[in-house]
N, C-alpha and C. Protein backbone atom coordinates (compact mmCIF):
# COMPACT_ATOMS: atom_id res chain seq x y z
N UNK A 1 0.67 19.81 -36.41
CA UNK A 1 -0.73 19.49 -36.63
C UNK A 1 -1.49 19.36 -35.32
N UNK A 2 -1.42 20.30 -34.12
CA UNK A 2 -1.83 19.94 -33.19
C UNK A 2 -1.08 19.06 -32.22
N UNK A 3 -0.31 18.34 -32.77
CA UNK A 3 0.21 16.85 -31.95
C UNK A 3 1.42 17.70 -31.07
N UNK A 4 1.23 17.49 -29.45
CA UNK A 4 2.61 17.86 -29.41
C UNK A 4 3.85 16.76 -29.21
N UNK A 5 4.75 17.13 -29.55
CA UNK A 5 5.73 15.77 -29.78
C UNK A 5 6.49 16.18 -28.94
N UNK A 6 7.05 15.17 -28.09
CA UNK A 6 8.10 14.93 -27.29
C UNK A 6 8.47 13.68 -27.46
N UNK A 7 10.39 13.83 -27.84
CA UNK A 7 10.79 12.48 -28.59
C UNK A 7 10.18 12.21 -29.85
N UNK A 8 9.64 10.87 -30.08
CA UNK A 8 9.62 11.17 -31.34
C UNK A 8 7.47 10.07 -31.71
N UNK A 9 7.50 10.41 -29.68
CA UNK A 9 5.83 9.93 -29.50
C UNK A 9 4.95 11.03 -29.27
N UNK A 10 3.78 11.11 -30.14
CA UNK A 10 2.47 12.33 -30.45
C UNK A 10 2.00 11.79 -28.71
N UNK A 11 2.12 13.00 -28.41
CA UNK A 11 1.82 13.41 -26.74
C UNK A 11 0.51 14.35 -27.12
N UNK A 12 -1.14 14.16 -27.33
CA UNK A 12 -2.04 14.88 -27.94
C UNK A 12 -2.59 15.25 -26.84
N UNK A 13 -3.07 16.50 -27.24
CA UNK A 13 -3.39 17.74 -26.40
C UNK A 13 -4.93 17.28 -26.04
N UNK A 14 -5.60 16.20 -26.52
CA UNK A 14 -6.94 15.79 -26.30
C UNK A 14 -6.95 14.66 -25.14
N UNK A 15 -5.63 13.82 -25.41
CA UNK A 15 -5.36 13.05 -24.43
C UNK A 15 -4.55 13.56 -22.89
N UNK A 16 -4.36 14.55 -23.16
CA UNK A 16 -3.74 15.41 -21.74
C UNK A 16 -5.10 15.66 -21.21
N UNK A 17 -5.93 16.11 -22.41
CA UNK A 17 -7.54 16.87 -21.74
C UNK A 17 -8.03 16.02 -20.81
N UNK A 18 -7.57 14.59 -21.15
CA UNK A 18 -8.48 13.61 -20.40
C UNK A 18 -7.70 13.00 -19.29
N UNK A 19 -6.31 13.11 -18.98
CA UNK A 19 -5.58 12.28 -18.29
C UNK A 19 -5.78 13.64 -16.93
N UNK A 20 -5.52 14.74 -17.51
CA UNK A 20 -5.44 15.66 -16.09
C UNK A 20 -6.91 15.58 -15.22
N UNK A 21 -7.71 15.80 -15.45
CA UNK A 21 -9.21 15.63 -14.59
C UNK A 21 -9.04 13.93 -14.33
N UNK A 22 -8.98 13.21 -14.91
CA UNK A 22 -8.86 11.58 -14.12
C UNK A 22 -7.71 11.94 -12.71
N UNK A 23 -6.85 12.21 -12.53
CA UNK A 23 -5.89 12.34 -11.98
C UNK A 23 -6.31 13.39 -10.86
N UNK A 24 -6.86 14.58 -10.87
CA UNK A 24 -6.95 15.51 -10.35
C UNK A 24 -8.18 14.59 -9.69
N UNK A 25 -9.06 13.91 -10.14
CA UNK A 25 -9.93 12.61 -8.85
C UNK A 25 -9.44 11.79 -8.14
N UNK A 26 -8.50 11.92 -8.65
CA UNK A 26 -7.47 10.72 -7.72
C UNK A 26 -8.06 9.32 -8.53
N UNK A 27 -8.08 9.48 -10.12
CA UNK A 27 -8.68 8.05 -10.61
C UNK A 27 -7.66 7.68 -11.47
N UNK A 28 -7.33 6.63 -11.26
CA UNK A 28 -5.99 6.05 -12.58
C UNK A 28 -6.26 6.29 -13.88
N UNK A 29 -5.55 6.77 -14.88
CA UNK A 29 -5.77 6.92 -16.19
C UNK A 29 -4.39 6.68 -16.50
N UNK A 30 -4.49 5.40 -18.13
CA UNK A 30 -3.97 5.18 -18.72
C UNK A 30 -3.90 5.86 -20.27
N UNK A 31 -2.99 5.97 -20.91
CA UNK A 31 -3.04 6.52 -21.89
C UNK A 31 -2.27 5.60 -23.26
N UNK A 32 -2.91 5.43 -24.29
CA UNK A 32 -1.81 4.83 -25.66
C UNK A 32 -1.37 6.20 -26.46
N UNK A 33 0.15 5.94 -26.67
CA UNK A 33 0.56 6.89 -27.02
C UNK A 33 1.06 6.09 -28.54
N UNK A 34 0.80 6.81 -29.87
CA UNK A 34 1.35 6.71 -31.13
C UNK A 34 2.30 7.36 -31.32
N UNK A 35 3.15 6.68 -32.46
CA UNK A 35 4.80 7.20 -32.82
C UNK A 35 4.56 6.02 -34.03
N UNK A 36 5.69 6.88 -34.96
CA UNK A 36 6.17 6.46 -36.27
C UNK A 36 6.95 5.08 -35.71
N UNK A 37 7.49 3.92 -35.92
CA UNK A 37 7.59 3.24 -35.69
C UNK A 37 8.78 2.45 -36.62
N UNK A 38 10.18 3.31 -37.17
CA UNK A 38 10.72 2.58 -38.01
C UNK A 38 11.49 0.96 -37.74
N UNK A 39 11.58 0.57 -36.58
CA UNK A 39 11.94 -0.92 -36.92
C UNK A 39 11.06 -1.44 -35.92
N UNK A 40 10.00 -1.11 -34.98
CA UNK A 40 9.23 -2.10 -34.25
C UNK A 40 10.16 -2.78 -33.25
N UNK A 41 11.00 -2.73 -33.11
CA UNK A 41 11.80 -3.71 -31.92
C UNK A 41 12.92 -2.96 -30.97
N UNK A 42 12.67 -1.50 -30.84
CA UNK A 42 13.18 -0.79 -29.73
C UNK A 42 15.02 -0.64 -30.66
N UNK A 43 15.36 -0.90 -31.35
CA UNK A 43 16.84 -0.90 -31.76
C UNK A 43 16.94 0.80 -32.38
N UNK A 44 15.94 1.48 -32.89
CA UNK A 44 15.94 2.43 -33.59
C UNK A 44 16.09 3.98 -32.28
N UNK A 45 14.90 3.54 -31.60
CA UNK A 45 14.88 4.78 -30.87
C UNK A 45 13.96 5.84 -31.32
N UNK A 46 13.47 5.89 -32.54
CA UNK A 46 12.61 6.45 -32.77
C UNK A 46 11.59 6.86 -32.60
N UNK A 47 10.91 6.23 -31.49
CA UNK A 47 9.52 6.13 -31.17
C UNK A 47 9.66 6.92 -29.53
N UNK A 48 10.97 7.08 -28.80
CA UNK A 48 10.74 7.36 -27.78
C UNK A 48 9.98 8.48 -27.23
N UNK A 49 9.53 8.33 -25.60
CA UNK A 49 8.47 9.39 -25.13
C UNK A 49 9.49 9.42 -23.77
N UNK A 50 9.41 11.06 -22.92
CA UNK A 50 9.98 11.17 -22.12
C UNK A 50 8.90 10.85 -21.23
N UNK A 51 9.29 10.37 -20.01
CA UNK A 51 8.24 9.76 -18.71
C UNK A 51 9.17 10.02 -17.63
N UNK A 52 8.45 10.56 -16.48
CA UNK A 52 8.82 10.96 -15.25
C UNK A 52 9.02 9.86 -14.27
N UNK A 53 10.31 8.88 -13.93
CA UNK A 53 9.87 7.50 -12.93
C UNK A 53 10.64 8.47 -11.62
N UNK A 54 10.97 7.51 -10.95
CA UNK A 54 10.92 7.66 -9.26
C UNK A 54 12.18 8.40 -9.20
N UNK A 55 13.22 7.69 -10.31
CA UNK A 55 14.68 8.45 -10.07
C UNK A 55 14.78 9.63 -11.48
N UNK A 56 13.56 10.37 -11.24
CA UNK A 56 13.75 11.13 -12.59
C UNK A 56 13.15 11.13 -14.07
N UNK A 57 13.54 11.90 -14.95
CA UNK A 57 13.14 11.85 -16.46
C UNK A 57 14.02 10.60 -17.10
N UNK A 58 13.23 9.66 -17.71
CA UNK A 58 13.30 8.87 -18.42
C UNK A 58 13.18 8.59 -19.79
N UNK A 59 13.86 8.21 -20.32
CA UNK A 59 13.37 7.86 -22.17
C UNK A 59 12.90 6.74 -22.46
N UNK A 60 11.21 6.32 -23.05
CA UNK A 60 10.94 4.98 -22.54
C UNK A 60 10.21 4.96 -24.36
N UNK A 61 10.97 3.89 -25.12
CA UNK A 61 10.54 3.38 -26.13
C UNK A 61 8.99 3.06 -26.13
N UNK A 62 8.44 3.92 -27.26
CA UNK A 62 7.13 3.53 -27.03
C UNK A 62 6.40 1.77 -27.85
N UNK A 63 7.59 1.45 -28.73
CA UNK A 63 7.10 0.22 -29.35
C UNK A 63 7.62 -0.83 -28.20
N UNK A 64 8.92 -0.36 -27.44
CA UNK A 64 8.86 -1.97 -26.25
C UNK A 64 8.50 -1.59 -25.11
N UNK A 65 8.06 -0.41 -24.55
CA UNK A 65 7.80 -0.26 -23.24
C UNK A 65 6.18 0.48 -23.32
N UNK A 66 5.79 0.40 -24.21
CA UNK A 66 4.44 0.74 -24.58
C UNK A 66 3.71 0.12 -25.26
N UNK A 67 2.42 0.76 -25.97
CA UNK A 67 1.99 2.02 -25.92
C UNK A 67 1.67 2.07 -25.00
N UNK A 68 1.35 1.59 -23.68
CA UNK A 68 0.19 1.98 -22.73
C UNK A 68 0.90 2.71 -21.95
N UNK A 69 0.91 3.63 -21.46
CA UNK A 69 2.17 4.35 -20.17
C UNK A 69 1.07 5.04 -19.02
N UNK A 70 1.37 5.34 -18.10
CA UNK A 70 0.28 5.39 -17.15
C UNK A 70 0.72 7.40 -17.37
N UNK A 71 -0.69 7.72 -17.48
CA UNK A 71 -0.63 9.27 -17.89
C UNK A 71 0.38 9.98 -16.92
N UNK A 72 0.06 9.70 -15.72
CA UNK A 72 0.61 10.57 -14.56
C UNK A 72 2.25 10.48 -14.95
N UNK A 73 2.90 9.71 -15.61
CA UNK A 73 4.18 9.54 -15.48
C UNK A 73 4.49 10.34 -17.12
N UNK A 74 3.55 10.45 -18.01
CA UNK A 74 4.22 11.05 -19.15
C UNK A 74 3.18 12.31 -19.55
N UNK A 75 2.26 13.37 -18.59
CA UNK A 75 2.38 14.33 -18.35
C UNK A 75 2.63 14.61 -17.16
N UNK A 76 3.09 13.85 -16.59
CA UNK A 76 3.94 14.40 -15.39
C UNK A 76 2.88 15.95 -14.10
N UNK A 77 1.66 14.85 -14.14
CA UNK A 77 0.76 15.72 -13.71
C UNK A 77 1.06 14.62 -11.96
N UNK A 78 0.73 16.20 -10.74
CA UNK A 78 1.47 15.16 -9.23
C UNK A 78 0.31 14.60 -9.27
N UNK A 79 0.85 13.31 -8.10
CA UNK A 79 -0.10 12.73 -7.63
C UNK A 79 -1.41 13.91 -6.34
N UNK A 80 -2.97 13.20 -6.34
CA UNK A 80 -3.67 14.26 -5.79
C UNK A 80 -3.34 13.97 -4.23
C-alpha cells in the first residue's frame, strides 16, 4: 500500500520525503515510525525497524526503543 516495510515497521515514502532535505541542511529530523504492535513490551519482535548505529545495522524494537528514531539512522541518509 505504498508503505515500505523493513522489519516489521512502515518506513513511508512521505516520511523519507521529509527526513532527506532536513538532513541534506544539516537540520535534525526526527521521525515516528508505526508497526503492528502484537504484545507492546518488546518480547514479540514484531515491530522491529532496521537502524544504522556506529557499529553497524541494528534491529531496534519500535514499541521499546521508539517510535521516535532519529531519521538519519533509519534511512541511513550521511551526515552533510
Amino acid at each position: 500500500m505504498g508503505a515500505n516495510l523493513r522489519g516489521g515497521a512502515a518506513r513511508t515514502p512521505l516520511v523519507e520525503a521529509t527526513a532527506r532535505p532536513a538532513h541534506g541542511c544539516g537540520l535534525p529530523c526526527q521521525v515516528s515510525l508505526e508497526a503492528f504492535m502484537a504484545c507492546a513490551v518488546g518480547g514479540c519482535a514484531g515491530c522491529v525497524v532496521e537502524v544504522q548505529t556506529e557499529s553497524g545495522p541494528a534491529m531496534k524494537r519500535v514499541c521499546v526503543d521508539g517510535p521516535v528514531f532519529d531519521a538519519r539512522t533509519v534511512y541511513h541518509t550521511p551526515t552533510p
